[in-house]
Protein backbone atom coordinates (compact mmCIF):
# COMPACT_ATOMS: atom_id res chain seq x y z
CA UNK A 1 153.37 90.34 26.81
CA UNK A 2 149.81 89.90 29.04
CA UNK A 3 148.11 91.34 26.53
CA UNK A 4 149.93 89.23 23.94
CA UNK A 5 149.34 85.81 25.48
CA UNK A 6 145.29 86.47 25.80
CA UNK A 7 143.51 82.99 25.56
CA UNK A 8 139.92 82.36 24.52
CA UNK A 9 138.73 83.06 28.43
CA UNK A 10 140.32 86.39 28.22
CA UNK A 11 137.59 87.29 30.81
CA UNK A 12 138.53 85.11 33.45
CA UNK A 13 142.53 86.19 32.99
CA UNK A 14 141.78 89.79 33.02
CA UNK A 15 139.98 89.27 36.57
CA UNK A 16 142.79 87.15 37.09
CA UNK A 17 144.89 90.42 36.44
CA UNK A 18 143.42 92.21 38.30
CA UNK A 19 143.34 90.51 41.18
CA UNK A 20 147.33 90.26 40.82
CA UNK A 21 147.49 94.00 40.80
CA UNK A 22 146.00 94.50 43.88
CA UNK A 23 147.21 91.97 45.79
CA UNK A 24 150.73 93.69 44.86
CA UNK A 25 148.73 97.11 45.63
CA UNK A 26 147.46 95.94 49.47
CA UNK A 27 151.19 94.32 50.15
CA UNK A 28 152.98 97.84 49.37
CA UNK A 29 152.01 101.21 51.75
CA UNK A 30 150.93 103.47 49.36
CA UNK A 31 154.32 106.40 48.90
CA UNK A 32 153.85 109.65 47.23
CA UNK A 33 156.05 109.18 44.14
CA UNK A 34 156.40 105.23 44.52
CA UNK A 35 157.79 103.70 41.59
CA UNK A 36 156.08 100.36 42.64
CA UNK A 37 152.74 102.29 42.45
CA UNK A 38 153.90 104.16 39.11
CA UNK A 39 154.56 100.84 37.36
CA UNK A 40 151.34 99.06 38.86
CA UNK A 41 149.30 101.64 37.21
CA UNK A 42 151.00 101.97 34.38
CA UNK A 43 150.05 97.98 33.70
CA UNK A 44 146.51 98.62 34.37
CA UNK A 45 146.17 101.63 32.26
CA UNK A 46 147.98 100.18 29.17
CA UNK A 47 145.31 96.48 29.76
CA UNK A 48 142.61 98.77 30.17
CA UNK A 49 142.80 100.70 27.08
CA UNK A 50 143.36 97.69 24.95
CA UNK A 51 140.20 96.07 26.96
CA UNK A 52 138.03 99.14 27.47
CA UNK A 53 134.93 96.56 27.98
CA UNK A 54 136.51 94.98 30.77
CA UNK A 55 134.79 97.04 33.81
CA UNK A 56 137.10 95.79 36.97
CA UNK A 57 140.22 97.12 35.14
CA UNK A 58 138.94 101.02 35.46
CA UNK A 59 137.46 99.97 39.01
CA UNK A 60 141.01 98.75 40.04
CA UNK A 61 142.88 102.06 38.43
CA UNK A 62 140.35 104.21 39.85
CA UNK A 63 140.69 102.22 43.68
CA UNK A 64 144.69 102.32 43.00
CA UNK A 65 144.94 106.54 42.72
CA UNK A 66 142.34 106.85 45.44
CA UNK A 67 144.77 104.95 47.75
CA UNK A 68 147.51 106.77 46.54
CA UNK A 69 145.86 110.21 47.21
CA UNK A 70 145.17 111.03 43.97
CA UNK A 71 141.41 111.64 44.41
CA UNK A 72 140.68 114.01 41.40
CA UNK A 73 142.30 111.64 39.01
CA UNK A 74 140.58 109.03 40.34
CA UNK A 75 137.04 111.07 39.77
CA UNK A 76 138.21 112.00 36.73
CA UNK A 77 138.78 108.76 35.61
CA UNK A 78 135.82 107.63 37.18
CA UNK A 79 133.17 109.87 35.08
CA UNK A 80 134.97 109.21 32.14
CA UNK A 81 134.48 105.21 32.77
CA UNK A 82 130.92 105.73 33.55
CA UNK A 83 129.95 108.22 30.49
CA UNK A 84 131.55 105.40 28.06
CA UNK A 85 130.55 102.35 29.91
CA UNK A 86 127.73 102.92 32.72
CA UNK A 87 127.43 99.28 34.76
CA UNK A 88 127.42 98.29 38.14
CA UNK A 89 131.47 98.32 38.36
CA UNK A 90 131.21 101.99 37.17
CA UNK A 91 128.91 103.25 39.51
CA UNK A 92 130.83 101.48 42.48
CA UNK A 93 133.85 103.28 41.50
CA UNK A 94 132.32 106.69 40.81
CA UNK A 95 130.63 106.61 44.32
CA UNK A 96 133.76 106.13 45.78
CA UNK A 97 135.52 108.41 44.16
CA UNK A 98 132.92 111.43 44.90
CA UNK A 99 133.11 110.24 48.30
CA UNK A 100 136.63 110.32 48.31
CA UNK A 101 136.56 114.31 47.46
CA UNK A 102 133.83 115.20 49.82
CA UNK A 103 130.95 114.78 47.61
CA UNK A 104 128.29 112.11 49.73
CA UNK A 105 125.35 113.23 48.02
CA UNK A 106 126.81 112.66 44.14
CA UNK A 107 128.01 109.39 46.14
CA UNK A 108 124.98 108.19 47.30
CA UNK A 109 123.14 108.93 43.95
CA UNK A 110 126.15 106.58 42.32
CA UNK A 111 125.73 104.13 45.02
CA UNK A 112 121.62 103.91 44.58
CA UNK A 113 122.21 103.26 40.76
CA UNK A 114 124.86 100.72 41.16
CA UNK A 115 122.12 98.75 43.24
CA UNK A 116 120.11 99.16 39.53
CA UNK A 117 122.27 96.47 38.27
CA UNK A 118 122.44 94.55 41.02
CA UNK A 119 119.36 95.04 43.79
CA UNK A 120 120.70 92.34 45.67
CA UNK A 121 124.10 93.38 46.34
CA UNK A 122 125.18 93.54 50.12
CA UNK A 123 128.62 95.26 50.05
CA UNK A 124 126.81 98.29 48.22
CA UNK A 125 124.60 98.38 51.22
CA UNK A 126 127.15 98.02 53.76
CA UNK A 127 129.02 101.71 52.08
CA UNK A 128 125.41 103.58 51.68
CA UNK A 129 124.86 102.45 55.32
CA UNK A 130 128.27 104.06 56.29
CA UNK A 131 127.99 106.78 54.06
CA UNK A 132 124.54 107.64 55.36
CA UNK A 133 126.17 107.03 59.12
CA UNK A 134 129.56 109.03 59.07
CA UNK A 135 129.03 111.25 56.13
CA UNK A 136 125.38 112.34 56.09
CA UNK A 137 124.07 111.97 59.54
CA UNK A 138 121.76 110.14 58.46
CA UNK A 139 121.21 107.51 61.18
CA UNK A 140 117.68 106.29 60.90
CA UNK A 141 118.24 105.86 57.05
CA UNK A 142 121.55 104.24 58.23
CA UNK A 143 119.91 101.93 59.99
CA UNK A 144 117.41 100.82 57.56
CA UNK A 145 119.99 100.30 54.74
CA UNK A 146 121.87 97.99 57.30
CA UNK A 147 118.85 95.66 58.14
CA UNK A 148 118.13 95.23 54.43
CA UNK A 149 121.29 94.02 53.79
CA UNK A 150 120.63 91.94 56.57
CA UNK A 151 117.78 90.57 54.88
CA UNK A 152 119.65 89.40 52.32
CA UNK A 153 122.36 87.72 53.88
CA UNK A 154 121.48 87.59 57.93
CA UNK A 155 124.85 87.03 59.16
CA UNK A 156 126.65 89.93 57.23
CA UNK A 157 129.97 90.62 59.56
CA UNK A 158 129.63 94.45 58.81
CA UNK A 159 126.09 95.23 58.51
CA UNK A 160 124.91 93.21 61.84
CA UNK A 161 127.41 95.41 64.65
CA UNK A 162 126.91 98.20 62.29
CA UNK A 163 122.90 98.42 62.92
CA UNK A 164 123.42 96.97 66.48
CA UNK A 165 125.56 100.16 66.88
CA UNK A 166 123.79 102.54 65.63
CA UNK A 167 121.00 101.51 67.48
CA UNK A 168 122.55 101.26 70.83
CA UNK A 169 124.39 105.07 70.39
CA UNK A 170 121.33 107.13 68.69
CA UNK A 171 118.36 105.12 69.89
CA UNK A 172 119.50 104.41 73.35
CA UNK A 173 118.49 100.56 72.60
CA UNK A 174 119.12 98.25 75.45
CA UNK A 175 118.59 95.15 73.65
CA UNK A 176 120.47 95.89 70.71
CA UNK A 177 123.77 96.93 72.86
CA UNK A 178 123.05 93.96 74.75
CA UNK A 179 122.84 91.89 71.38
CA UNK A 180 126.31 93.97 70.19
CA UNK A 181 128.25 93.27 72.79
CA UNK A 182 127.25 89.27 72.71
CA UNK A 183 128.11 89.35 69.39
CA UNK A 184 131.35 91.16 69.71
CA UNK A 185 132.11 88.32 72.35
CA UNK A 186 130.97 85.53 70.44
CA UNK A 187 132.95 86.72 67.27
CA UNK A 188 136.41 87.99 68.65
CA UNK A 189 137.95 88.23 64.64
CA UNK A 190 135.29 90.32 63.60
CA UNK A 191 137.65 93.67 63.74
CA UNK A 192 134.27 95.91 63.04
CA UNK A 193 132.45 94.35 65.89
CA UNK A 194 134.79 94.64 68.46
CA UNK A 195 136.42 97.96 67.54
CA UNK A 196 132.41 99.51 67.98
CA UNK A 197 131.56 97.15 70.92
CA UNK A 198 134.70 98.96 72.58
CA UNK A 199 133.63 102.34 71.75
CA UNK A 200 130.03 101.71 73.25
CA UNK A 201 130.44 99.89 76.05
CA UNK A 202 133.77 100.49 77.60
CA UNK A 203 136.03 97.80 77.22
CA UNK A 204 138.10 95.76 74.92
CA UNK A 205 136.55 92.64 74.09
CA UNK A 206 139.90 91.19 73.14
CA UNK A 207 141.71 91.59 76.44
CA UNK A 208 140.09 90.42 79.28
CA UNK A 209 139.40 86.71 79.68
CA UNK A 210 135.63 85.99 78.35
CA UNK A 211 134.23 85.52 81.40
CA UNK A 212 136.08 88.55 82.59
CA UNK A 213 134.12 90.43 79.53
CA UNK A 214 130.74 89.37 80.41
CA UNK A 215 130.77 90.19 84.07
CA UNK A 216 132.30 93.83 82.99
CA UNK A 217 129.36 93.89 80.09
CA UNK A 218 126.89 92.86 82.67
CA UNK A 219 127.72 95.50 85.18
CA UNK A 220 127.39 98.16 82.49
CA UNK A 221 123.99 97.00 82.43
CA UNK A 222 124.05 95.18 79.11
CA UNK A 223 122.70 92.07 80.31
């Protein structure tokens, strides 16, 4: 019936679509066997294949079996979507879903193309950052691909604690655990910056009152 009702800016009702999907996807847990899941997908795949074009309905079917465990299928469907179509959405999806099976060097390589469409994408940075980080080891590199997202878009609420963190663990950096944990202070929503600002420095920036948190940070020697 979606596919029947189509209108000239099919484009902006398929994104539409699947942005529907996976609001339904991130309300229910992903269950082994879920019938909720089994229908959800079932939509996708029957839009996609009448839309092959359309590149956010394979990234959405190939995000959906990642989160419900199915990794391979998702890889699968992932090389398949890139061999037919290669774009930006494409490589996205087939760097997650080599990372998603263990594979962070076919991941990065996906990742490093995807930024071939798009050299100015952020998010992309903020996963080769974290892949580079928690896969790879690879801090210094980690580091760098942080600060040039932060280039591009200074404030970024993943890539700023991220670098800030890396550099106060591996580089023993005063000023940039100083500079985390003000952030982490000054930013209490930010889940990323306080969860790491906790981790380095000892204490949960979310329970004590702020002034509580400062004179703690302070004795730790962070300011």
């Amino acid at each position: 019936l979606f596919l029947e009702q189509l209108s000239d800016d099919e484009a902006a009702e398929l994104d539409a679509f699947v942005a529907r999907v996976w609001t339904l996807a991130e309300r229910w847990p992903p269950e082994e066997g879920s019938p909720r899941f089994a229908r959800l997908l079932e939509a996708l795949e029957r839009v996609a294949d009448a839309q092959p074009e359309h590149p956010g309905l394979s990234f959405a079917r190939c995000a959906l079996l990642r989160r419900h465990g199915l990794r391979e299928e998702a890889l699968e469907l992932a090389l398949a979507q890139d061999r037919r179509a290669p774009c930006f959405e494409a490589c996205v999806a087939l760097a997650a879903a080599h990372r998603a099976v263990g594979e962070p060097n076919l991941a990065l390589h996906a990742y490093r193309r995807a930024l071939i469409y798009r050299p100015d994408d952020v998010p992309v940075r903020r996963d080769i950052g974290d892949l580079l980080a928690e896969d790879l080891g690879e801090i210094d590199a980690a580091i760098a691909t942080y600060e040039e997202a932060l280039e591009l878009d200074p404030d970024d609420a993943w890539c700023l604690p991220s670098a800030l963190f890396l550099r106060a663990r591996h580089l023993d950096d005063a000023d940039a655990r100083a500079r985390l944990g003000t952030y982490a202070l000054a930013h209490p929503e930010n889940d990323r910056a306080r969860r790491i600002a906790a981790d380095e420095l000892a204490f949960e920036v979310d329970l004590p009152p702020r002034e509580e948190a400062i004179l703690g940070f302070a004795h730790l020697g962070g300011l």
